[in-house]
N, C-alpha and C. Protein backbone atom coordinates (compact mmCIF):
# COMPACT_ATOMS: atom_id res chain seq x y z
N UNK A 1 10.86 -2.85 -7.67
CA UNK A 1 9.58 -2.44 -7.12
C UNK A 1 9.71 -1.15 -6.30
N UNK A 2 11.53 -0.91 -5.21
CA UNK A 2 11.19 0.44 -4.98
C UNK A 2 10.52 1.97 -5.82
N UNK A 3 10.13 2.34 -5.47
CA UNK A 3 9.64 2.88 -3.62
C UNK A 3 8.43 2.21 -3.76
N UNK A 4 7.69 1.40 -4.43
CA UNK A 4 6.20 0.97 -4.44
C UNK A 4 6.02 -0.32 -3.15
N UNK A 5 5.13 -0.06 -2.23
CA UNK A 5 5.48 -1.46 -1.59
C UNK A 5 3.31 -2.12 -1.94
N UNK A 6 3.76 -3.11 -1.63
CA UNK A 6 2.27 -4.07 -2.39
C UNK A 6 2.21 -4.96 -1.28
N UNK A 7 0.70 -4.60 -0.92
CA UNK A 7 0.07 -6.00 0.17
C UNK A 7 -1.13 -6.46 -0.46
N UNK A 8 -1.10 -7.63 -0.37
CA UNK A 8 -2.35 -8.64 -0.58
C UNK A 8 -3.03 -8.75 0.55
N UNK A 9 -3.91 -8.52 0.69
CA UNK A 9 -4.91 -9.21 2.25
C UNK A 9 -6.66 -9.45 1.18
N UNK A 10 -7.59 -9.68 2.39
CA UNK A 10 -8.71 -10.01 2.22
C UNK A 10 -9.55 -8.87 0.90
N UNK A 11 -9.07 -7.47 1.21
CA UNK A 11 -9.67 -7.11 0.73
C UNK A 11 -9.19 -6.57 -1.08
N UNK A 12 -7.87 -6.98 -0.71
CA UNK A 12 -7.26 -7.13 -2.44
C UNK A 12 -6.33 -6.71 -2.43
N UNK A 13 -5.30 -6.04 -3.53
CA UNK A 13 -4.21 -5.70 -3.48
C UNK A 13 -4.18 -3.89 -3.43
N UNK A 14 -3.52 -3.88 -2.76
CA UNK A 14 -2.63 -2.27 -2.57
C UNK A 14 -1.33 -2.01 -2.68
N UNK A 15 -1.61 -0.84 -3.27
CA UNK A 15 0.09 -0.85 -3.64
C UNK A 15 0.06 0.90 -3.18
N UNK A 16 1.59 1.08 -2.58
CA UNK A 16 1.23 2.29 -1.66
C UNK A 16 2.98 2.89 -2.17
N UNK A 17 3.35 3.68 -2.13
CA UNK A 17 4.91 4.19 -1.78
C UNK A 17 5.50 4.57 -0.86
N UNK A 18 6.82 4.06 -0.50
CA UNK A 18 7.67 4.22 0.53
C UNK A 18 8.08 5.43 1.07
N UNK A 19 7.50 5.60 2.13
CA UNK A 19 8.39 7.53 2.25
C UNK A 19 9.48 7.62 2.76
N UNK A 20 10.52 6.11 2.37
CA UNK A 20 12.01 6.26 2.50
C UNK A 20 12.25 6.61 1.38
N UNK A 21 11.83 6.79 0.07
CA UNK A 21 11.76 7.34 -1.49
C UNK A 21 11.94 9.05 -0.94
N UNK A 22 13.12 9.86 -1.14
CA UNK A 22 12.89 11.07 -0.97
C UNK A 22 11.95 11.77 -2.35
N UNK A 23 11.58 11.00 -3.11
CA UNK A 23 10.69 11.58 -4.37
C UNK A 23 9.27 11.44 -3.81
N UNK A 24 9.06 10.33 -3.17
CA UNK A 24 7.69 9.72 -3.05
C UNK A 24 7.38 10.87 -1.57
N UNK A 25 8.61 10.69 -0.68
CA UNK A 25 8.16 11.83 0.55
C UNK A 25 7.75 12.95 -0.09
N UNK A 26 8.59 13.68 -0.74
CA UNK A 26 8.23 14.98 -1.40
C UNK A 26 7.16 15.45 -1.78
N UNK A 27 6.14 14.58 -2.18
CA UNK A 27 4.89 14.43 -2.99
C UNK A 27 4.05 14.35 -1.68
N UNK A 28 4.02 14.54 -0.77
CA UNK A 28 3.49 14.40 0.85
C UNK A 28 3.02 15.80 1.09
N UNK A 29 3.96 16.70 0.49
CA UNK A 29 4.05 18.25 1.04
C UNK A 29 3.44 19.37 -0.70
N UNK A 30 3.24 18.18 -0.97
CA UNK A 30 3.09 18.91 -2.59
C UNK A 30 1.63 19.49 -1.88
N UNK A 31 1.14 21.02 -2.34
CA UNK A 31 -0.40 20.88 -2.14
C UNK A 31 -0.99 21.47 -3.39
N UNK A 32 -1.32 19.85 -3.88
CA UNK A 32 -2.24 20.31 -5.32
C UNK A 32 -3.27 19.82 -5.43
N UNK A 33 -4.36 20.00 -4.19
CA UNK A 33 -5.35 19.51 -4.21
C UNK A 33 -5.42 18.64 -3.38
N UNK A 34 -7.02 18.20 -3.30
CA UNK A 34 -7.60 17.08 -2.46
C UNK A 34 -6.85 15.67 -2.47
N UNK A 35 -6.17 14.56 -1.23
CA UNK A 35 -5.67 13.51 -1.68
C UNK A 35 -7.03 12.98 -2.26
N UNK A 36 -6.72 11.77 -3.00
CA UNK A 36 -7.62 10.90 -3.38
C UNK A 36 -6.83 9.22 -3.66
N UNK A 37 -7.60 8.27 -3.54
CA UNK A 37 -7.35 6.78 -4.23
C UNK A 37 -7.58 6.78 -5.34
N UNK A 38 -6.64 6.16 -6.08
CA UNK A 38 -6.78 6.54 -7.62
C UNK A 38 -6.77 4.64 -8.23
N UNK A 39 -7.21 4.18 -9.64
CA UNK A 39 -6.64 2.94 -9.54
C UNK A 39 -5.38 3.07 -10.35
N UNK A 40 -5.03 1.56 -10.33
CA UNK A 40 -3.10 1.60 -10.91
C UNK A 40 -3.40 1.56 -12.04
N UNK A 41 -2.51 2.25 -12.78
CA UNK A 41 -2.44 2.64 -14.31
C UNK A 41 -2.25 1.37 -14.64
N UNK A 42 -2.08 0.99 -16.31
CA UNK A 42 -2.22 -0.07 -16.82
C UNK A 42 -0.71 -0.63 -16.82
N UNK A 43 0.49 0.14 -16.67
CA UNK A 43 1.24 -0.14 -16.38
C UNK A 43 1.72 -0.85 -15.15
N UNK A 44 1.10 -0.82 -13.92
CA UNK A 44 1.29 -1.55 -13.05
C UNK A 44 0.02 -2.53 -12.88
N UNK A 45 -1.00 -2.50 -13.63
CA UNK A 45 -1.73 -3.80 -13.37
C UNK A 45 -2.04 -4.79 -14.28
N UNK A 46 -1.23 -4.69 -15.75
CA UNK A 46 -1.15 -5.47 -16.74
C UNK A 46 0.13 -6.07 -17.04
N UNK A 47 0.95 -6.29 -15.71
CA UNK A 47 2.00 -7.50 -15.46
C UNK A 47 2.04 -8.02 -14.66
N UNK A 48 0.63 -9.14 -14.43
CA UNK A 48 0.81 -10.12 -13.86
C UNK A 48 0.67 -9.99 -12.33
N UNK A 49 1.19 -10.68 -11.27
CA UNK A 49 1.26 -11.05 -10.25
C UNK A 49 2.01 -9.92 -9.46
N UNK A 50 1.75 -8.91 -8.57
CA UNK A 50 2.86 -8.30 -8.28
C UNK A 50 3.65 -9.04 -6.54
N UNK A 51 5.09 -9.01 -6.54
CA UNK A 51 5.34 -9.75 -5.07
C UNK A 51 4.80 -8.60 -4.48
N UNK A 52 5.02 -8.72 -3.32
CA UNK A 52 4.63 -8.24 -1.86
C UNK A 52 4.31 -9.00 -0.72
N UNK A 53 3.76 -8.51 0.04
CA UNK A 53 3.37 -8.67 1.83
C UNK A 53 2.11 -9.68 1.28
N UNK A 54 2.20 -10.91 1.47
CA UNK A 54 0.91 -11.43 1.20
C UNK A 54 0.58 -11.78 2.65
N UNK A 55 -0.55 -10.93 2.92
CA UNK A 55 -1.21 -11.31 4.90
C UNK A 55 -2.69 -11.31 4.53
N UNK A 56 -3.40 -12.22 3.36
CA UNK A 56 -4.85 -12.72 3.13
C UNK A 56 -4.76 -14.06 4.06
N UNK A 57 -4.30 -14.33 4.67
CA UNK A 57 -4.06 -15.90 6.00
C UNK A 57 -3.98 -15.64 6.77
N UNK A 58 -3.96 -14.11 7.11
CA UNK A 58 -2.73 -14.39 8.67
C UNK A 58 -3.81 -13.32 9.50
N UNK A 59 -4.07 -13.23 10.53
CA UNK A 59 -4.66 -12.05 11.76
C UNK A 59 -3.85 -10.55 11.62
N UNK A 60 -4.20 -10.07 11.28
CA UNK A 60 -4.36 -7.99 11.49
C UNK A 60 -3.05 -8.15 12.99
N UNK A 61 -2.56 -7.16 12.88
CA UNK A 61 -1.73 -7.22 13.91
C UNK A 61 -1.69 -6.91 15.10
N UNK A 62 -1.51 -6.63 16.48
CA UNK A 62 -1.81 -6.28 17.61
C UNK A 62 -1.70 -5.12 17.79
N UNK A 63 -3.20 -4.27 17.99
CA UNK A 63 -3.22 -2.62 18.61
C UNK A 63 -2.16 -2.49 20.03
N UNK A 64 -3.08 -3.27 20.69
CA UNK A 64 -2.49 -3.56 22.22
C UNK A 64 -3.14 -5.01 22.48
N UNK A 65 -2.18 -5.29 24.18
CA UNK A 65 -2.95 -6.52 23.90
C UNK A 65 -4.43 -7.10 24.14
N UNK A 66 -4.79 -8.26 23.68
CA UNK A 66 -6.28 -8.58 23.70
C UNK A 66 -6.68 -7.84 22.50
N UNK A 67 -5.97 -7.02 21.60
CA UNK A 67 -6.90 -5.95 20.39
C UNK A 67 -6.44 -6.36 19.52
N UNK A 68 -7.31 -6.38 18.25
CA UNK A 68 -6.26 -6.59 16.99
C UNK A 68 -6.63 -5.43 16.14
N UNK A 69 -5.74 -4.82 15.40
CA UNK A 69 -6.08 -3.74 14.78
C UNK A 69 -6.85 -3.92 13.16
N UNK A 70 -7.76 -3.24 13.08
CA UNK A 70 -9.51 -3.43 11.82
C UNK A 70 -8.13 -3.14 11.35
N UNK A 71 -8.66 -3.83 9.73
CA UNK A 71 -8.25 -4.14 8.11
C UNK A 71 -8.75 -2.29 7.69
């Protein structure tokens, strides 16, 4: 799965890349245009189940305390 990392929560799955990937950092500084959200090619969403961070159960994590930080 490196550099791809995948969370499940409420609002569905994401799948994002690691910028410990010196390929995936690289692509940070590329300037070819506007970023954008794109969806996953059929290659990553026509196998199934992907693992990851599943936090659709669990509370958003602490800004500070008394805060929890928005989804």
């Amino acid at each position: 799965m490196f550099p791809r990392i995948v969370l499940h929560d409420a609002r569905g799955t994401f799948i994002s890349l690691s910028h410990f990937c010196p390929t995936a950092a690289s692509l940070l500084f590329e300037s070819t245009g506007e970023a954008v959200i794109v969806q996953a090619p059929a290659a990553l969403s026509d196998i199934g189940e992907l693992d990851g961070l599943d936090a659709r159960h669990v509370w958003p994590p602490l800004l500070r305390p008394n805060m929890l930080m928005d989804l």
